[in-house]
PDB file of N, CA and C in Angstrom:
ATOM      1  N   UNK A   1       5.204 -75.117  13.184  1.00  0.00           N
ATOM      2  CA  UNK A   1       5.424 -74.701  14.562  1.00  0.00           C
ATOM      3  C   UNK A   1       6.008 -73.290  14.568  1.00  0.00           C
ATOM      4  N   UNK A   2       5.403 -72.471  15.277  1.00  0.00           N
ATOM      5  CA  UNK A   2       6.234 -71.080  15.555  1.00  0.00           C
ATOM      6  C   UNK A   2       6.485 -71.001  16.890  1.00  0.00           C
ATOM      7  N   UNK A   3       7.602 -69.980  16.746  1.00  0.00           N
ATOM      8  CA  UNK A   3       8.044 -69.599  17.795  1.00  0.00           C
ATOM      9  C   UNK A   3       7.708 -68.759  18.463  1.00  0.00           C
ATOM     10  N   UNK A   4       7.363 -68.161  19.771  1.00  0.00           N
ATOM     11  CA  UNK A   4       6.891 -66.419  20.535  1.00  0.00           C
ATOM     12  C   UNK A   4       8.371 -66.188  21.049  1.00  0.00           C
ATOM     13  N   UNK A   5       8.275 -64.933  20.861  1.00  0.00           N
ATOM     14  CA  UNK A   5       9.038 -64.004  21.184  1.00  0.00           C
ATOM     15  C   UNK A   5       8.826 -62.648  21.892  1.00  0.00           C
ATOM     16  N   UNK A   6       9.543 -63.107  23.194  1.00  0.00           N
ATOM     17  CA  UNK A   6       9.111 -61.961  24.597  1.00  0.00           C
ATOM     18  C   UNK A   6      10.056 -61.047  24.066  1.00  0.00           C
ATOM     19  N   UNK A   7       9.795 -59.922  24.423  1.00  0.00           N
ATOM     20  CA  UNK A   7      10.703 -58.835  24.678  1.00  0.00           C
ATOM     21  C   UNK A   7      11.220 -59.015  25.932  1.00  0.00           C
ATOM     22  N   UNK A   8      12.082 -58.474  26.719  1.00  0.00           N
ATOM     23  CA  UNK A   8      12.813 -58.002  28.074  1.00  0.00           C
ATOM     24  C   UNK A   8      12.742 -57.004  28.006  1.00  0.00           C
ATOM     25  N   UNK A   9      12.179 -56.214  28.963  1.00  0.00           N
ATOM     26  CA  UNK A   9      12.299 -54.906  29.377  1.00  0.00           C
ATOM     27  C   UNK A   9      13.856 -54.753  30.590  1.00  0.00           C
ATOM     28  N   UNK A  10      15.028 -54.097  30.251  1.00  0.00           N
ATOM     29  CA  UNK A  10      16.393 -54.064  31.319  1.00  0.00           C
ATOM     30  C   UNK A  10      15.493 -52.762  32.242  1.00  0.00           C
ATOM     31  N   UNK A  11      15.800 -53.253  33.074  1.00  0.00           N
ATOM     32  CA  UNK A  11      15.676 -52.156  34.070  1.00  0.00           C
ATOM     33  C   UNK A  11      16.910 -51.032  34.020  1.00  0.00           C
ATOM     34  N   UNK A  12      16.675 -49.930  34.375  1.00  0.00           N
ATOM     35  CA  UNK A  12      17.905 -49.070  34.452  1.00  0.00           C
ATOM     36  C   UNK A  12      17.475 -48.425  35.707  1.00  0.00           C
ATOM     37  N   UNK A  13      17.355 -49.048  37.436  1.00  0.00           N
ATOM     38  CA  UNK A  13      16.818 -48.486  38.518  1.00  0.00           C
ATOM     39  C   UNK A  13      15.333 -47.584  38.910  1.00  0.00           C
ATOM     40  N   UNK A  14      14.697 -47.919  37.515  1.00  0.00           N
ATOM     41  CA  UNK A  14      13.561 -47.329  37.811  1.00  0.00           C
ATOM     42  C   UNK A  14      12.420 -47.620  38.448  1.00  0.00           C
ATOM     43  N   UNK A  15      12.743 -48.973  38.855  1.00  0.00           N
ATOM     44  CA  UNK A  15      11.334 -49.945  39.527  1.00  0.00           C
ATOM     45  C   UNK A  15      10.621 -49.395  40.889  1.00  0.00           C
ATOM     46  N   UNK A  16       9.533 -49.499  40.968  1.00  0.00           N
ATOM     47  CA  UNK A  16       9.001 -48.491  41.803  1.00  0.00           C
ATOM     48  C   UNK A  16       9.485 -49.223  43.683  1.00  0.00           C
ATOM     49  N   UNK A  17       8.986 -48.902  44.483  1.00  0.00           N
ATOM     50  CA  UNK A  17       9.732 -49.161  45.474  1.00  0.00           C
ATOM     51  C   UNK A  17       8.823 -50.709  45.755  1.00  0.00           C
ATOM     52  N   UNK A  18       7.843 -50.927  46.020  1.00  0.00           N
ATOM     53  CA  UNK A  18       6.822 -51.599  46.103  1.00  0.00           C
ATOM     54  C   UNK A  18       7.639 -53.211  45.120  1.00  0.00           C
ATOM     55  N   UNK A  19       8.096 -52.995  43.788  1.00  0.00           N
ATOM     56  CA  UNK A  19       8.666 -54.183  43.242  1.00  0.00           C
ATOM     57  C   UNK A  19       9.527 -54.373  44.141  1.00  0.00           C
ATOM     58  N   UNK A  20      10.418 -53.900  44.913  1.00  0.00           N
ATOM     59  CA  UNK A  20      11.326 -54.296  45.563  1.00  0.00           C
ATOM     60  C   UNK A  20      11.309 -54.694  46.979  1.00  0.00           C
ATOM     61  N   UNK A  21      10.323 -54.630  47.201  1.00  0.00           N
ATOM     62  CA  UNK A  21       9.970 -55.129  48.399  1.00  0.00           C
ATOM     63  C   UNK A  21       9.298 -54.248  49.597  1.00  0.00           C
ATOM     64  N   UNK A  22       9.967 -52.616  48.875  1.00  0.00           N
ATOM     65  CA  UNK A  22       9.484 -51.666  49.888  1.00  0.00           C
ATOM     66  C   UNK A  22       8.323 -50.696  49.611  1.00  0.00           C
ATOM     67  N   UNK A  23       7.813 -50.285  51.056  1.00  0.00           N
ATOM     68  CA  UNK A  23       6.752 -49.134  50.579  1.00  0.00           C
ATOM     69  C   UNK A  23       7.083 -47.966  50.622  1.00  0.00           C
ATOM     70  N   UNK A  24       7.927 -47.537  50.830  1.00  0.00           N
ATOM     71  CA  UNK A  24       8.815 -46.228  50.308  1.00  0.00           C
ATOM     72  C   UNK A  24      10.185 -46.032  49.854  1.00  0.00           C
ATOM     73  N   UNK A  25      10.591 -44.884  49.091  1.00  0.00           N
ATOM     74  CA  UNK A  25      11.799 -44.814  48.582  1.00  0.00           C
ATOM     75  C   UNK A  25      12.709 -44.408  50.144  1.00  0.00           C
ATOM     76  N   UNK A  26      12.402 -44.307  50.848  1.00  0.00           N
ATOM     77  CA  UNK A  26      12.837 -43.681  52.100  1.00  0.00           C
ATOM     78  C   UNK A  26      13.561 -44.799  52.681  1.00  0.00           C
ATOM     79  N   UNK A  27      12.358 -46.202  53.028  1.00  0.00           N
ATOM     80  CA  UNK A  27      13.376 -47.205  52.652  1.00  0.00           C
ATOM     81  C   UNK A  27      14.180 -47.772  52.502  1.00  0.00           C
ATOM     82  N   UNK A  28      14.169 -47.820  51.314  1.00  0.00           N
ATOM     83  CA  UNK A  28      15.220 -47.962  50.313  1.00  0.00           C
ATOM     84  C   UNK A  28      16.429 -47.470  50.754  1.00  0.00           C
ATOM     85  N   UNK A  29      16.346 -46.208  50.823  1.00  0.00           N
ATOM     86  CA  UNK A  29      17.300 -45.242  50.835  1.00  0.00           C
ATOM     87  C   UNK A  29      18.340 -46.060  52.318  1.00  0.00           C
ATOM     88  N   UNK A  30      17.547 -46.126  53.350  1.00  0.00           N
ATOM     89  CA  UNK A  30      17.845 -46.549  54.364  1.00  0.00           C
ATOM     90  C   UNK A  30      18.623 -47.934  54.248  1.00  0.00           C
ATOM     91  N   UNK A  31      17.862 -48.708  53.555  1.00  0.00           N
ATOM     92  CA  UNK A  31      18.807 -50.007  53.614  1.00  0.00           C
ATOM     93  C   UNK A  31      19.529 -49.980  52.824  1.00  0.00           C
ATOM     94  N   UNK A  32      20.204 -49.573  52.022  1.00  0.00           N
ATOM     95  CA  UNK A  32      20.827 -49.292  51.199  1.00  0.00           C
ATOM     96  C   UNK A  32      22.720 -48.286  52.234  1.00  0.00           C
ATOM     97  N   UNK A  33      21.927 -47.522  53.145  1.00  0.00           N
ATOM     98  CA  UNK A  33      23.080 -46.893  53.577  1.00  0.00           C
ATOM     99  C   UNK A  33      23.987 -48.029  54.086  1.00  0.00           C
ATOM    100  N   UNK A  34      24.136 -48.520  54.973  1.00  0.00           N
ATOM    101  CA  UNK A  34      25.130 -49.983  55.454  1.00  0.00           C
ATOM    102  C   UNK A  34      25.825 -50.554  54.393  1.00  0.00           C
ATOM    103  N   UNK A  35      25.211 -50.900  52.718  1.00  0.00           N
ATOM    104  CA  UNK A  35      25.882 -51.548  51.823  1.00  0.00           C
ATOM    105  C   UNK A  35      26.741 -50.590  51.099  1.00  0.00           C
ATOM    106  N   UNK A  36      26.420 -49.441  51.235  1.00  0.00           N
ATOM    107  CA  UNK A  36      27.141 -48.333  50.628  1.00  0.00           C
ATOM    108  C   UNK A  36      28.484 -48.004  51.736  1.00  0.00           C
ATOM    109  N   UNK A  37      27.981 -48.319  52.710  1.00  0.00           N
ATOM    110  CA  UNK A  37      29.938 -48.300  53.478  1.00  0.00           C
ATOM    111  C   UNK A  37      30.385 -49.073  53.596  1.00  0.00           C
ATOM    112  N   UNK A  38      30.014 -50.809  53.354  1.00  0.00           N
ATOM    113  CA  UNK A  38      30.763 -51.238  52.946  1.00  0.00           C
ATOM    114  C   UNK A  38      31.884 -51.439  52.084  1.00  0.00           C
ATOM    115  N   UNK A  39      31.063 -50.436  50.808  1.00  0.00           N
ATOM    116  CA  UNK A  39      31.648 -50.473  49.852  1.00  0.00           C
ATOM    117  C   UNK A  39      33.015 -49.249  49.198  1.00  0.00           C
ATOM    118  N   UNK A  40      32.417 -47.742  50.683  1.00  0.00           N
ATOM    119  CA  UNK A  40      33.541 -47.315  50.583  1.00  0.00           C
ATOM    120  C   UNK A  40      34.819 -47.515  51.262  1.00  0.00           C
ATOM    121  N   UNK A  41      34.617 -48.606  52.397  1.00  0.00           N
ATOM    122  CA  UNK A  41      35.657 -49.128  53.211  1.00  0.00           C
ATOM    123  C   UNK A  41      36.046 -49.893  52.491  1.00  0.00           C
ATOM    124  N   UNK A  42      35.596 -50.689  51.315  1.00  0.00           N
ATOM    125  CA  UNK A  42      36.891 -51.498  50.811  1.00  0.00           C
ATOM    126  C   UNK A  42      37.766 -51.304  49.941  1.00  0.00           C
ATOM    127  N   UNK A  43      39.065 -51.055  50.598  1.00  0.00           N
ATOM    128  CA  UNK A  43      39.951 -50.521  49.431  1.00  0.00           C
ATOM    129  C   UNK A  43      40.481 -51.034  48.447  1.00  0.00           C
ATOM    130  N   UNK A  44      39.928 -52.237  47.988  1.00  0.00           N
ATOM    131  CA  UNK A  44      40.280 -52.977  46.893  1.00  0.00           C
ATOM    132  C   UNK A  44      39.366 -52.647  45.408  1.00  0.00           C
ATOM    133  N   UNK A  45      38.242 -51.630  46.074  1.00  0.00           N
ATOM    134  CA  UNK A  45      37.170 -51.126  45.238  1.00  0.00           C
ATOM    135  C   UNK A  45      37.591 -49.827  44.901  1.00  0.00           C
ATOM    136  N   UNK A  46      37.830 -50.032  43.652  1.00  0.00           N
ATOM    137  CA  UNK A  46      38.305 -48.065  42.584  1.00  0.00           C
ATOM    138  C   UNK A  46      37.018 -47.782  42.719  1.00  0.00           C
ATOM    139  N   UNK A  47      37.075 -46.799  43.351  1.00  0.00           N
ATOM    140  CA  UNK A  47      35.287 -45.170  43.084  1.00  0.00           C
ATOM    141  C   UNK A  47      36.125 -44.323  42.383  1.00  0.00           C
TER     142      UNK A  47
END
């Protein structure tokens, strides 16, 4: 019996917009703004 062995490819944010659900990086960009002030309003979060 053998075994296969996948590789994993890690993403490092490069996935095109389309994997993520969107058809532009513009998008993206957009939904993304709201989670990004969340995150500088919370002051329990070191930036």
């Amino acid at each position: 019996m053998t075994n296969s062995v996948e590789s994993i490819a890690i993403s490092l944010g490069n996935e095109p917009a389309e994997v993520l659900g969107f058809k532009t990086e513009e998008q993206i960009e957009i939904a993304l703004i709201p989670l990004m002030a969340d995150v500088f309003q919370d002051e329990t979060i070191a930036i």
